[in-house]
C-alpha atoms as a PDB file:
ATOM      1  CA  UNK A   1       1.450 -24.025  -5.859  1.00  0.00           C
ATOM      2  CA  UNK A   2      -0.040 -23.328  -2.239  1.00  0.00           C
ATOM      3  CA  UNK A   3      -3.480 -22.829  -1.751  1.00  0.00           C
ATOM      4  CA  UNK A   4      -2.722 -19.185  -0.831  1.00  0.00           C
ATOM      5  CA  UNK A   5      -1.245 -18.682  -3.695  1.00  0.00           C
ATOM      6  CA  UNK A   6      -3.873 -19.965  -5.805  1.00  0.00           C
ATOM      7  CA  UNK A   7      -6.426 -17.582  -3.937  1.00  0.00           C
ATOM      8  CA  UNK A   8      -4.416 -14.506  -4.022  1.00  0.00           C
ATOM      9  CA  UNK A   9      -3.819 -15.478  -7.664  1.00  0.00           C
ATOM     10  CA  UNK A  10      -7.731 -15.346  -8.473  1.00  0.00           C
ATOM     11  CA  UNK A  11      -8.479 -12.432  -6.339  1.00  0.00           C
ATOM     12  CA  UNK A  12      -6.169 -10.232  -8.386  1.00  0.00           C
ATOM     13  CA  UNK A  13      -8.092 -11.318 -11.862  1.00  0.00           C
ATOM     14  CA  UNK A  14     -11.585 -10.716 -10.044  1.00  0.00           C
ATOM     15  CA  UNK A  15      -9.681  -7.001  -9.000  1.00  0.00           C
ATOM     16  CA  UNK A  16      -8.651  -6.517 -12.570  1.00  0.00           C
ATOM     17  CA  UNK A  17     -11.357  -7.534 -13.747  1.00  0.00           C
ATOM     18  CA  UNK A  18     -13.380  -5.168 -11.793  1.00  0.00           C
ATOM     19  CA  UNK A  19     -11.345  -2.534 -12.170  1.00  0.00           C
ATOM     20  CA  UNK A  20     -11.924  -2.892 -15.738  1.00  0.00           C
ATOM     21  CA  UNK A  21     -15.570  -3.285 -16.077  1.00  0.00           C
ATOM     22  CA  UNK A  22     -15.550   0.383 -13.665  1.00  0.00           C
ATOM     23  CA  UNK A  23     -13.697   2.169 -16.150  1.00  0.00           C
ATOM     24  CA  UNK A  24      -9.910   1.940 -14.893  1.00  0.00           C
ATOM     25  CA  UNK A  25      -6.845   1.598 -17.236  1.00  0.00           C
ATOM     26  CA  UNK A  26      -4.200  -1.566 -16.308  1.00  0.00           C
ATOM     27  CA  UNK A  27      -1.123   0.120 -16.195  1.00  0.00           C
ATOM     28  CA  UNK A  28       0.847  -3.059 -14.914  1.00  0.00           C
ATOM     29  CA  UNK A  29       0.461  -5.858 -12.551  1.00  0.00           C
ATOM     30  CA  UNK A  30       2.779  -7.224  -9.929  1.00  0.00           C
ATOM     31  CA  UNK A  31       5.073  -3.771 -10.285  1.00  0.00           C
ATOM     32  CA  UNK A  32       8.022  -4.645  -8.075  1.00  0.00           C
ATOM     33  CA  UNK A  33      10.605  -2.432  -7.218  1.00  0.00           C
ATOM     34  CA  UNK A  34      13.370  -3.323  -4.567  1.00  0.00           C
ATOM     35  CA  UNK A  35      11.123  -5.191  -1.456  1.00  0.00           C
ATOM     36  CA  UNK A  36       7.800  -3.718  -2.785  1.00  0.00           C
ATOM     37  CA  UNK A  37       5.237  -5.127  -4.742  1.00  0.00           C
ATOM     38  CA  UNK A  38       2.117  -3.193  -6.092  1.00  0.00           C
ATOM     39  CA  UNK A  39      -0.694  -5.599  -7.144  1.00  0.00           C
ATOM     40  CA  UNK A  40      -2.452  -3.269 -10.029  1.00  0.00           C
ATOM     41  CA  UNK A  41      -1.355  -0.127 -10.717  1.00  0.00           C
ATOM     42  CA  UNK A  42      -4.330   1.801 -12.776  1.00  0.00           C
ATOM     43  CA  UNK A  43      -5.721   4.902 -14.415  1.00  0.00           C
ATOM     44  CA  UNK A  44      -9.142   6.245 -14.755  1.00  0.00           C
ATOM     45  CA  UNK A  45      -8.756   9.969 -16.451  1.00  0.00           C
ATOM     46  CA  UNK A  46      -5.849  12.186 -14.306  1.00  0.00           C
ATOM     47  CA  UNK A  47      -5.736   9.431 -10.941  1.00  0.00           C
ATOM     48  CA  UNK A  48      -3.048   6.811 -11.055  1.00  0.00           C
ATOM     49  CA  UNK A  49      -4.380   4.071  -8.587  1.00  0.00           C
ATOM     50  CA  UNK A  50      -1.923   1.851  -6.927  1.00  0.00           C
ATOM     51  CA  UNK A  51      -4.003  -1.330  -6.359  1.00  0.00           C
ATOM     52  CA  UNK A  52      -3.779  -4.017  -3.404  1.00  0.00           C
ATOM     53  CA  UNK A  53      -5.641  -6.599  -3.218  1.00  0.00           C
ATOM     54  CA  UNK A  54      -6.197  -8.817  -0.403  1.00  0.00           C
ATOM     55  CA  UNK A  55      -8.085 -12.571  -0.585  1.00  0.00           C
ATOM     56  CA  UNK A  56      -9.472 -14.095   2.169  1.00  0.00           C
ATOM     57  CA  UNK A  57     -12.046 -17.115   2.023  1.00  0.00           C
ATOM     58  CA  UNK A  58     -13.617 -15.540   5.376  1.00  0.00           C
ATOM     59  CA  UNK A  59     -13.676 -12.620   7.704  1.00  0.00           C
ATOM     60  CA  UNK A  60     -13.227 -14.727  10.684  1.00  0.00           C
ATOM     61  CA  UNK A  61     -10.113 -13.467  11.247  1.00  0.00           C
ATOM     62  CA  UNK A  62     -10.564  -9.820  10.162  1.00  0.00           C
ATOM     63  CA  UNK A  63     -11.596  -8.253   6.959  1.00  0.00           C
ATOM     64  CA  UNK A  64      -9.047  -8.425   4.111  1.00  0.00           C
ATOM     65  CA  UNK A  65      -7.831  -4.814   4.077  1.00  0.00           C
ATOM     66  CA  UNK A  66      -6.995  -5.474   8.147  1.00  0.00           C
ATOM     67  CA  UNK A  67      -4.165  -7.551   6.744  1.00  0.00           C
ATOM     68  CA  UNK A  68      -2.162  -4.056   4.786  1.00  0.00           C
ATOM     69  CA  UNK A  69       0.188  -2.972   7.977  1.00  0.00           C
ATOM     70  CA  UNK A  70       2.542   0.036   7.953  1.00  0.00           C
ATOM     71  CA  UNK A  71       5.338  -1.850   6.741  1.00  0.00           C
ATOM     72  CA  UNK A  72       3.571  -2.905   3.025  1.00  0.00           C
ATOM     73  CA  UNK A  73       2.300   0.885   3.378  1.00  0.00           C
ATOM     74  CA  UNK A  74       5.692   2.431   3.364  1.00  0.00           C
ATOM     75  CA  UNK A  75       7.209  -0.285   0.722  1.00  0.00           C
ATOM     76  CA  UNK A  76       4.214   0.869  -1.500  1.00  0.00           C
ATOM     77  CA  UNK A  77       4.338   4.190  -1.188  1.00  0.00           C
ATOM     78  CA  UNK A  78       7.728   4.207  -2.445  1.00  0.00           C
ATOM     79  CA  UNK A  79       7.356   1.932  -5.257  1.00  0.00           C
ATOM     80  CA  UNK A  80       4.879   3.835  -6.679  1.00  0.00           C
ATOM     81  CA  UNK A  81       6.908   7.189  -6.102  1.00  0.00           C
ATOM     82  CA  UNK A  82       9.694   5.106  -8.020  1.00  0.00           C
ATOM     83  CA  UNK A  83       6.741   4.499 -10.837  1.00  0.00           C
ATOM     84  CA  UNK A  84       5.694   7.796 -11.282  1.00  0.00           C
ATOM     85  CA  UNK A  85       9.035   9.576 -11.880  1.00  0.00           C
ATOM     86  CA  UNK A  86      11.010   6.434 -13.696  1.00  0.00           C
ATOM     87  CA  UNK A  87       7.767   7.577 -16.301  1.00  0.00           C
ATOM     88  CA  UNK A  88       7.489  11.386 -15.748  1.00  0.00           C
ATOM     89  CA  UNK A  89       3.841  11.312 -14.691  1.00  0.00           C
ATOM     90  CA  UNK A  90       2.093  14.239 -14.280  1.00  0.00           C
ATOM     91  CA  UNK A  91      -0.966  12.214 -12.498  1.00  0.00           C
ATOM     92  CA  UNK A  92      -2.101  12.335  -8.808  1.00  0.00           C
ATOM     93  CA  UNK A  93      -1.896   9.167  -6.812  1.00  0.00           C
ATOM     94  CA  UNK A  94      -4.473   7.471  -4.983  1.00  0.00           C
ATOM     95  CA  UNK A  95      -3.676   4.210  -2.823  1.00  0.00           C
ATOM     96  CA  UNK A  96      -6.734   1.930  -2.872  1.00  0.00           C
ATOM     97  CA  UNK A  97      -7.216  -1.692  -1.546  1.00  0.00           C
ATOM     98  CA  UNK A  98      -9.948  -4.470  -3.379  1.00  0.00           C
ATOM     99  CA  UNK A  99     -10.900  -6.889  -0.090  1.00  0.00           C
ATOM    100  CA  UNK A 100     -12.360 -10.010  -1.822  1.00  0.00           C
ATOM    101  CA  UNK A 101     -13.725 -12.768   0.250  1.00  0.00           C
ATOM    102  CA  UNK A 102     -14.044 -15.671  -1.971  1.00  0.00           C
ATOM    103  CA  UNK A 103     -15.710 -18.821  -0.027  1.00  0.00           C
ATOM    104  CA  UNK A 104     -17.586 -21.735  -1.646  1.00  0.00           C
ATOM    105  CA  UNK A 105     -20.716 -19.893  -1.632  1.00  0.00           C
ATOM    106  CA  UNK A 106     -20.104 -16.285  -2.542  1.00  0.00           C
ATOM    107  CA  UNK A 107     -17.517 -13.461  -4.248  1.00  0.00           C
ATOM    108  CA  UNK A 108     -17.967 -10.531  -2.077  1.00  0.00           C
ATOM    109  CA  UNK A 109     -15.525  -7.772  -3.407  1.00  0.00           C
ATOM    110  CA  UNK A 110     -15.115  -4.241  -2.300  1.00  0.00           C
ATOM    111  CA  UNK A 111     -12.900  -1.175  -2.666  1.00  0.00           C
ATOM    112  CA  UNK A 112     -11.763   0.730  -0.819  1.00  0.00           C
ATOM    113  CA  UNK A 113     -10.460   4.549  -2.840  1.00  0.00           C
ATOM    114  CA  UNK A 114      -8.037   6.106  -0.468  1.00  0.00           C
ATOM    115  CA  UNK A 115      -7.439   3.466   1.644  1.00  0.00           C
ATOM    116  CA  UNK A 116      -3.913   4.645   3.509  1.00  0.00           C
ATOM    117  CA  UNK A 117      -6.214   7.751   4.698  1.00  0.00           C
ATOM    118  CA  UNK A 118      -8.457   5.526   6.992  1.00  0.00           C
ATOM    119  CA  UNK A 119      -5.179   4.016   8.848  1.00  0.00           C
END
């Protein structure tokens, strides 16, 4: 497996995992439906949080959640809508992104709540 692969791989258990330890429900990982993908789709009480992460080893070429474009925003948005009625959900939905940067020397990891509202 790639390198990349490997990284994005590990970022998404450090975003579960923090998820977790803040009090959020894992719903499902890697939710595909049609071209989308959503990363981590979780709960904490009456919010449904569709979760992506993005993995980068450094800023140097922009911070992680640079790297979500308008494209991956639409195909989420609808996979999610997909989610929520396919289960009958009476939940509001929040799109969030977890930037890790994972180098040699540190795990920096942030999120981002409402992250399609700052584009």
């Amino acid at each position: 497996m790639a390198d990349h692969n490997e990284l994005g791989k590990k970022g998404e258990q450090l975003a579960v995992d923090f998820l977790i330890k803040n009090d959020y429900k894992i719903l499902e990982k890697n939710y595909r439906y049609l071209k989308a993908e959503v990363d981590i789709i979780a709960q904490k009480k009456d919010v449904l949080a569709a979760v992506e992460v993005k993995t980068r080893t450094s800023s140097y070429f922009g911070n992680p959640e640079e790297f979500v474009n308008p494209k991956k925003i639409k195909l989420l948005i609808s996979a999610i809508d997909n989610y929520v009625v396919e289960r009958d959900l009476e939940v509001d939905v929040r799109f969030d992104i977890i930037a890790i940067i994972n180098n040699k020397k540190e795990i920096k990891i942030e999120h981002l709540e409402d992250a399609f509202l700052h584009f």
